[in-house]
C-alpha atoms as a PDB file:
ATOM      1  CA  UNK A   1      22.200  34.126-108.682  1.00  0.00           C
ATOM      2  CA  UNK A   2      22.007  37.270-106.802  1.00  0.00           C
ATOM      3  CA  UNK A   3      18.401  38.743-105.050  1.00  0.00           C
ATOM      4  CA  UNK A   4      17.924  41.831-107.899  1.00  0.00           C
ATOM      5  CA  UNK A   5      18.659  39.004-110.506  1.00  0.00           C
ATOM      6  CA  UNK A   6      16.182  36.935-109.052  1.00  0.00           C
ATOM      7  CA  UNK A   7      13.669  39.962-108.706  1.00  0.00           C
ATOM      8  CA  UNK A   8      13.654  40.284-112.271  1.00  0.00           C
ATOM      9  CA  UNK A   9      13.306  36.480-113.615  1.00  0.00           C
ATOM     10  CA  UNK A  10      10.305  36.155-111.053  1.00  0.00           C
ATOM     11  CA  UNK A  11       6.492  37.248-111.983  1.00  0.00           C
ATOM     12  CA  UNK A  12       5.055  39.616-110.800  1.00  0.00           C
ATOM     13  CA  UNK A  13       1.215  37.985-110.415  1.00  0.00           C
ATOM     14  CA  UNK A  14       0.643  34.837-108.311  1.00  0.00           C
ATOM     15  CA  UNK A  15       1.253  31.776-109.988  1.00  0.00           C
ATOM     16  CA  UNK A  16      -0.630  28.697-110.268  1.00  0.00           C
ATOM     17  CA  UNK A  17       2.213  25.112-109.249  1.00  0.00           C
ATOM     18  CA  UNK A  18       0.476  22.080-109.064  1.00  0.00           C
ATOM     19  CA  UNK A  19       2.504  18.985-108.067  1.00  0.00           C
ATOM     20  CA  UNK A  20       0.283  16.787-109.867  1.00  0.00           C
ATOM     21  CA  UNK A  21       1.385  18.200-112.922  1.00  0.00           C
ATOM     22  CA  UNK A  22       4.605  18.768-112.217  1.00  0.00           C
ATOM     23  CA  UNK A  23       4.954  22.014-113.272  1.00  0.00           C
ATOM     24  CA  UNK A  24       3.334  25.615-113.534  1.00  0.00           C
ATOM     25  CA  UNK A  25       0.511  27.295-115.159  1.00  0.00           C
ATOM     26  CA  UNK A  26       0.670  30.934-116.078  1.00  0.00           C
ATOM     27  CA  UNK A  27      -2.027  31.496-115.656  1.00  0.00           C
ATOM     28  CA  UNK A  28      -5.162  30.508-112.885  1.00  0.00           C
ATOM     29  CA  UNK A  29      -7.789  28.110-113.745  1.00  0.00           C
ATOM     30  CA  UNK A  30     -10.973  31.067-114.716  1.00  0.00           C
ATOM     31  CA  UNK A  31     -14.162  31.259-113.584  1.00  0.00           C
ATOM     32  CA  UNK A  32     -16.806  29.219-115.496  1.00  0.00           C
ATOM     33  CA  UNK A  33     -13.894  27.123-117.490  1.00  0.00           C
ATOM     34  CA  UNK A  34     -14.267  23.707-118.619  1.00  0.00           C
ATOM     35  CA  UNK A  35     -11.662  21.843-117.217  1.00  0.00           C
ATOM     36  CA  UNK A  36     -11.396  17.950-117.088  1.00  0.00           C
ATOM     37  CA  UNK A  37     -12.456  16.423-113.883  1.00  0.00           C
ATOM     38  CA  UNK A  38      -9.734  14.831-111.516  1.00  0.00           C
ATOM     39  CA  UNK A  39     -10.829  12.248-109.718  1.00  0.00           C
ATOM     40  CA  UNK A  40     -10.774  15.000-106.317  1.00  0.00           C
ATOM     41  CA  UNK A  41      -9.822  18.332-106.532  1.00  0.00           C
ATOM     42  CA  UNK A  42      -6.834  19.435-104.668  1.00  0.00           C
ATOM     43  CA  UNK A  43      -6.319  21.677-101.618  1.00  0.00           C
ATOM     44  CA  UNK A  44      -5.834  25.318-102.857  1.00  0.00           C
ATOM     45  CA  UNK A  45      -3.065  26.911-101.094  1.00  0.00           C
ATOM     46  CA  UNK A  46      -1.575  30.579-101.267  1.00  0.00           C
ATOM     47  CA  UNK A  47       1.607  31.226-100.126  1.00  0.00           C
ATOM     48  CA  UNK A  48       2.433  35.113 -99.447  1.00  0.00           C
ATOM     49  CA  UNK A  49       6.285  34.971 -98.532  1.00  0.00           C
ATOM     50  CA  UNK A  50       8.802  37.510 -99.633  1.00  0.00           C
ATOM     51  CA  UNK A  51      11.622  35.335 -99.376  1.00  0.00           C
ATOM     52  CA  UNK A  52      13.001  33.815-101.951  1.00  0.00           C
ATOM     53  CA  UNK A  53      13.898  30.069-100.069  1.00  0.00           C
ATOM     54  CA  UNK A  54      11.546  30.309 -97.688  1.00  0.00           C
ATOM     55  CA  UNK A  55       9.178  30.250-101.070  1.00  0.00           C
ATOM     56  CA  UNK A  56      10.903  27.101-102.737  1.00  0.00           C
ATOM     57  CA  UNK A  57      10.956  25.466 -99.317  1.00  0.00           C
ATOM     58  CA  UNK A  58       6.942  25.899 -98.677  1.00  0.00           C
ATOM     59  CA  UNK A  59       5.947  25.434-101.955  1.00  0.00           C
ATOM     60  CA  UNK A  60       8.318  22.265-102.198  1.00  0.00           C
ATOM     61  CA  UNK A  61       6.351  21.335 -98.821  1.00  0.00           C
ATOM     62  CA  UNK A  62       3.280  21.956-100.267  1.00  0.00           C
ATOM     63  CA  UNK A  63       3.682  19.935-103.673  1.00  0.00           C
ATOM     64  CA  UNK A  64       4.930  16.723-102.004  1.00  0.00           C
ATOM     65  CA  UNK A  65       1.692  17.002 -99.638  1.00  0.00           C
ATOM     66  CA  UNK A  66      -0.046  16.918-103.356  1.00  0.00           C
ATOM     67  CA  UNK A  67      -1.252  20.464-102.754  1.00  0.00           C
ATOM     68  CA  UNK A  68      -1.672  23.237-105.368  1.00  0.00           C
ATOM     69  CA  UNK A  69       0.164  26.547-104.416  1.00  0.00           C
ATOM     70  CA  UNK A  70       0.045  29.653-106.046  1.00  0.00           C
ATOM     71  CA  UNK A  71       2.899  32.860-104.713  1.00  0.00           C
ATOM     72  CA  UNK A  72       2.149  36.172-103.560  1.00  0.00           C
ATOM     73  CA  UNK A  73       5.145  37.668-102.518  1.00  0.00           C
ATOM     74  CA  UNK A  74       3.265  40.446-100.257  1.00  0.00           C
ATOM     75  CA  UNK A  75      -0.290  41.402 -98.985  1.00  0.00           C
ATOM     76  CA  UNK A  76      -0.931  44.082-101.469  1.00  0.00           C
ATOM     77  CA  UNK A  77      -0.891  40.672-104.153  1.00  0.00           C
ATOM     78  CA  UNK A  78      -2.077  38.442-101.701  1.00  0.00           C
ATOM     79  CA  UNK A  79      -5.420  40.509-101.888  1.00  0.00           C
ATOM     80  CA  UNK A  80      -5.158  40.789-105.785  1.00  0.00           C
ATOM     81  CA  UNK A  81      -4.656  36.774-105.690  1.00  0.00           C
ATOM     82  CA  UNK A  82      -7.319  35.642-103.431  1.00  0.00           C
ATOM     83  CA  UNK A  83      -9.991  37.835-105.660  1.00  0.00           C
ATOM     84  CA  UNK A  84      -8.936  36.190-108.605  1.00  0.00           C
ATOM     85  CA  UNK A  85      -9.736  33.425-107.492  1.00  0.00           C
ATOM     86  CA  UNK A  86     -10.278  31.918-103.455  1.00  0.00           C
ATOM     87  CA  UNK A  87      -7.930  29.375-101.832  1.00  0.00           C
ATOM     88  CA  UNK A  88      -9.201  26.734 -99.732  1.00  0.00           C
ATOM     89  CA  UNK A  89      -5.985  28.549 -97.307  1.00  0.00           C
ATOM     90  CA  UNK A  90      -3.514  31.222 -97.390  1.00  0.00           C
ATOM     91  CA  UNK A  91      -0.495  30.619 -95.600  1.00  0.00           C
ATOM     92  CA  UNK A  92       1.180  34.161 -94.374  1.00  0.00           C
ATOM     93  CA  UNK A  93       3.732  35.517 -93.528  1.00  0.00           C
ATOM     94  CA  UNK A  94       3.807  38.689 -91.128  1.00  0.00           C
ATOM     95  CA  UNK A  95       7.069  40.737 -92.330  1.00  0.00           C
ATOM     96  CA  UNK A  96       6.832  41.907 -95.916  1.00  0.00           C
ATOM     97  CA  UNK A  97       7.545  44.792 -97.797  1.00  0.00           C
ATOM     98  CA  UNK A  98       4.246  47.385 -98.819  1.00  0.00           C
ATOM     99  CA  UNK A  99       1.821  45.372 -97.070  1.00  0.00           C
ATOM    100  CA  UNK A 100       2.852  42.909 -93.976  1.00  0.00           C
ATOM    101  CA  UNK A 101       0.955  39.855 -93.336  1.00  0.00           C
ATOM    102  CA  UNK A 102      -1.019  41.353 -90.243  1.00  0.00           C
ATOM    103  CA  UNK A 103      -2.640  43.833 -92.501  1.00  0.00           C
ATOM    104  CA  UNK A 104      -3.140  41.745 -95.195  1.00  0.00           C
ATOM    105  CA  UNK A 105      -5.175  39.342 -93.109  1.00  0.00           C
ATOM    106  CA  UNK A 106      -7.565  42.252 -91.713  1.00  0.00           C
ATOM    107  CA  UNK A 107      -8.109  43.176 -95.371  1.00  0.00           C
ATOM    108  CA  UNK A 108      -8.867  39.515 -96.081  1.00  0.00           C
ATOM    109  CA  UNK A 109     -11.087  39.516 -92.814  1.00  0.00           C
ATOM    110  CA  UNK A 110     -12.769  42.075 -93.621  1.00  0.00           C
ATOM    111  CA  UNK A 111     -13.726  41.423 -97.223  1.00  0.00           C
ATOM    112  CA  UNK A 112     -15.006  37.824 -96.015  1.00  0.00           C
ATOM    113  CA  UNK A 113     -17.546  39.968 -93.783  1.00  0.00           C
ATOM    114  CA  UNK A 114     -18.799  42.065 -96.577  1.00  0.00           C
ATOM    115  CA  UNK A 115     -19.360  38.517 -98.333  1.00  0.00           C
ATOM    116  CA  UNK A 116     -16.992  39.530-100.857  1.00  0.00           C
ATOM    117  CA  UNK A 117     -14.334  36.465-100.642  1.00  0.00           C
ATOM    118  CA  UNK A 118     -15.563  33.096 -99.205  1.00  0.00           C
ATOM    119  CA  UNK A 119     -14.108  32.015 -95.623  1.00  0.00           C
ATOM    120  CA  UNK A 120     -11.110  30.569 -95.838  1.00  0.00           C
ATOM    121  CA  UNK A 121      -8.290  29.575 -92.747  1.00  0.00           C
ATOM    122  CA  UNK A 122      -5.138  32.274 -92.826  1.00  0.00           C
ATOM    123  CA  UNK A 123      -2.252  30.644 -90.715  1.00  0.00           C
ATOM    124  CA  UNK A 124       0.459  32.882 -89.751  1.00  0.00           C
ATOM    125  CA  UNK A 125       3.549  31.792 -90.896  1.00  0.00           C
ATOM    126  CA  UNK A 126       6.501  33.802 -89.163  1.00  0.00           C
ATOM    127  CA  UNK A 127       9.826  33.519 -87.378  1.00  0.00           C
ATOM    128  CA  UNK A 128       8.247  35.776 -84.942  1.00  0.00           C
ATOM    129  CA  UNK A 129       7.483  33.025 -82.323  1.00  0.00           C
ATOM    130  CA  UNK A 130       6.829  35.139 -78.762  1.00  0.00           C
ATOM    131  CA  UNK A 131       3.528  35.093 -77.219  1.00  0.00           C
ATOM    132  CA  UNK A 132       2.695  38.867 -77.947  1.00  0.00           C
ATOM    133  CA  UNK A 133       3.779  37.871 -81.784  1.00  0.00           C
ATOM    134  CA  UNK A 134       0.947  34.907 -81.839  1.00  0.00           C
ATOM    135  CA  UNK A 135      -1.335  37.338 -79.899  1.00  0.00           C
ATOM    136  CA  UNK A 136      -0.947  39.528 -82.766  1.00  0.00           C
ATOM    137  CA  UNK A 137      -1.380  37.103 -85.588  1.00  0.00           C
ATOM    138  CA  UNK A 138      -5.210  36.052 -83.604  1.00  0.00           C
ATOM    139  CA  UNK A 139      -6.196  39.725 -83.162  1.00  0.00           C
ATOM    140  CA  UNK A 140      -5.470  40.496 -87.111  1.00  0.00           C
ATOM    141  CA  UNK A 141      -8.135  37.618 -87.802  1.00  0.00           C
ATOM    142  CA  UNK A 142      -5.159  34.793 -88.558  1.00  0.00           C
ATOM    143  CA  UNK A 143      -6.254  31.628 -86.788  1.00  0.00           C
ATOM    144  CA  UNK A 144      -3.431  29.775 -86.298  1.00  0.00           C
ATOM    145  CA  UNK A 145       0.341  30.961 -85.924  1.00  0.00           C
ATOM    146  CA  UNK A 146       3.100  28.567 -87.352  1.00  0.00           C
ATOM    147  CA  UNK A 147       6.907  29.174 -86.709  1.00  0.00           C
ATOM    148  CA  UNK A 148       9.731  28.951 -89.363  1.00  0.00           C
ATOM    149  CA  UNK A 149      12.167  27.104 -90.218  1.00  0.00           C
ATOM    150  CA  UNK A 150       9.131  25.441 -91.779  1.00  0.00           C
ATOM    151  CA  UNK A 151       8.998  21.675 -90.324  1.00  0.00           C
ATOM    152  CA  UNK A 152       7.481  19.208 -92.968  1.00  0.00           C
ATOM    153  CA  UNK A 153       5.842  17.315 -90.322  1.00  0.00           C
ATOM    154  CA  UNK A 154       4.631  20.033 -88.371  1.00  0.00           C
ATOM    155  CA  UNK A 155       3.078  21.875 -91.640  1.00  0.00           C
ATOM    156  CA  UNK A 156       1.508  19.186 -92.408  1.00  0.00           C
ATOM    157  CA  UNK A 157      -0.214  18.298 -89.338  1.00  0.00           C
ATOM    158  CA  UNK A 158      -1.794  21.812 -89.426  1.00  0.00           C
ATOM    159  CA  UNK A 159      -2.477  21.777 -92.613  1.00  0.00           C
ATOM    160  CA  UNK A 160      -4.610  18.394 -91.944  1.00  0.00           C
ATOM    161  CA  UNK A 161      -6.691  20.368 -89.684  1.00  0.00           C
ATOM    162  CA  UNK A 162      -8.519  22.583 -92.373  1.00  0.00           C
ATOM    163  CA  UNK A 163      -7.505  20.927 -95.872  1.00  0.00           C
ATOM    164  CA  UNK A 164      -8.252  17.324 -97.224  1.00  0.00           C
ATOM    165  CA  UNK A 165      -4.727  16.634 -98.214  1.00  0.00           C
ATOM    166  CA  UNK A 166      -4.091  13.565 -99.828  1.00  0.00           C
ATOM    167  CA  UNK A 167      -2.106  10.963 -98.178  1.00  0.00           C
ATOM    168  CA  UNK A 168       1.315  10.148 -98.407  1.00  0.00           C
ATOM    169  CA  UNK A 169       2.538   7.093-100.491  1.00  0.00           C
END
């Protein structure tokens, strides 16, 4: 399947995946909606990546660690997604098209001062691995700065550190 191909079959708002249900929701749970009550609720994760397998590799990641994801493929929906509704993280990458992930996360940042989002962690999630690269990711407001290729193991570990993710079978 070629990229424009792909551009078009993809939507264009975040989407809710939860692995519990194995499969997707159109659209996000809404404010004030009765919904049954699991048991515990599940990490809320966004992932803003523009690429196409880095995407089904994180949220892959993310569903066998039992956590919900939802897709912004830059920081211009990244914003539009976290004020529809807050994730418990956002995961980030730093090279996108309109808005990069360093921006993005200053926006975030910024909103969360003004008390218009909640806090929530934003870990840099870039090939960009040198220190002035990490340096960058901290002074944008990101607090921490993972590498790709994504490591299972190693997202996961991080992820532990701000998220109650269930435990593995």
């Amino acid at each position: 399947m070629d990229n424009a191909r792909l551009a078009r079959e993809v939507p264009t708002h975040p989407i809710w995946l939860s692995a519990a249900e194995g499969g997707t929701d159109a659209e996000a749970p809404q404010p004030g909606e009765e919904q049954a009550a699991p048991a515990a609720r599940q990490p809320q994760v966004l992932l803003v990546e523009d690429n196409h397998i880095n995407q089904v590799v994180a949220l892959e990641f993310l569903a066998l660690m039992g956590v919900e994801a939802r897709l912004a493929r830059n920081g211009l929906e990244a914003l539009v997604a976290c004020a529809e509704a807050a994730p418990d993280l956002v995961l980030m990458d730093i090279q996108m098209p309109g808005m990069d992930g360093l921006e993005c996360a200053r926006r975030l940042r910024a909103q969360q001062r003004d008390g218009q989002l909640p806090p929530f962690p934003i870990l840099a999630l870039t090939a960009h691995a040198l220190d002035a690269d990490v340096a960058a990711s901290m002074d944008a407001g990101m607090d921490e700065h993972l590498t790709k290729p994504l490591d299972f193991v190693a997202l996961r570990t991080r992820l532990q550190r701000w998220l109650n993710i269930p435990k593995l079978n």
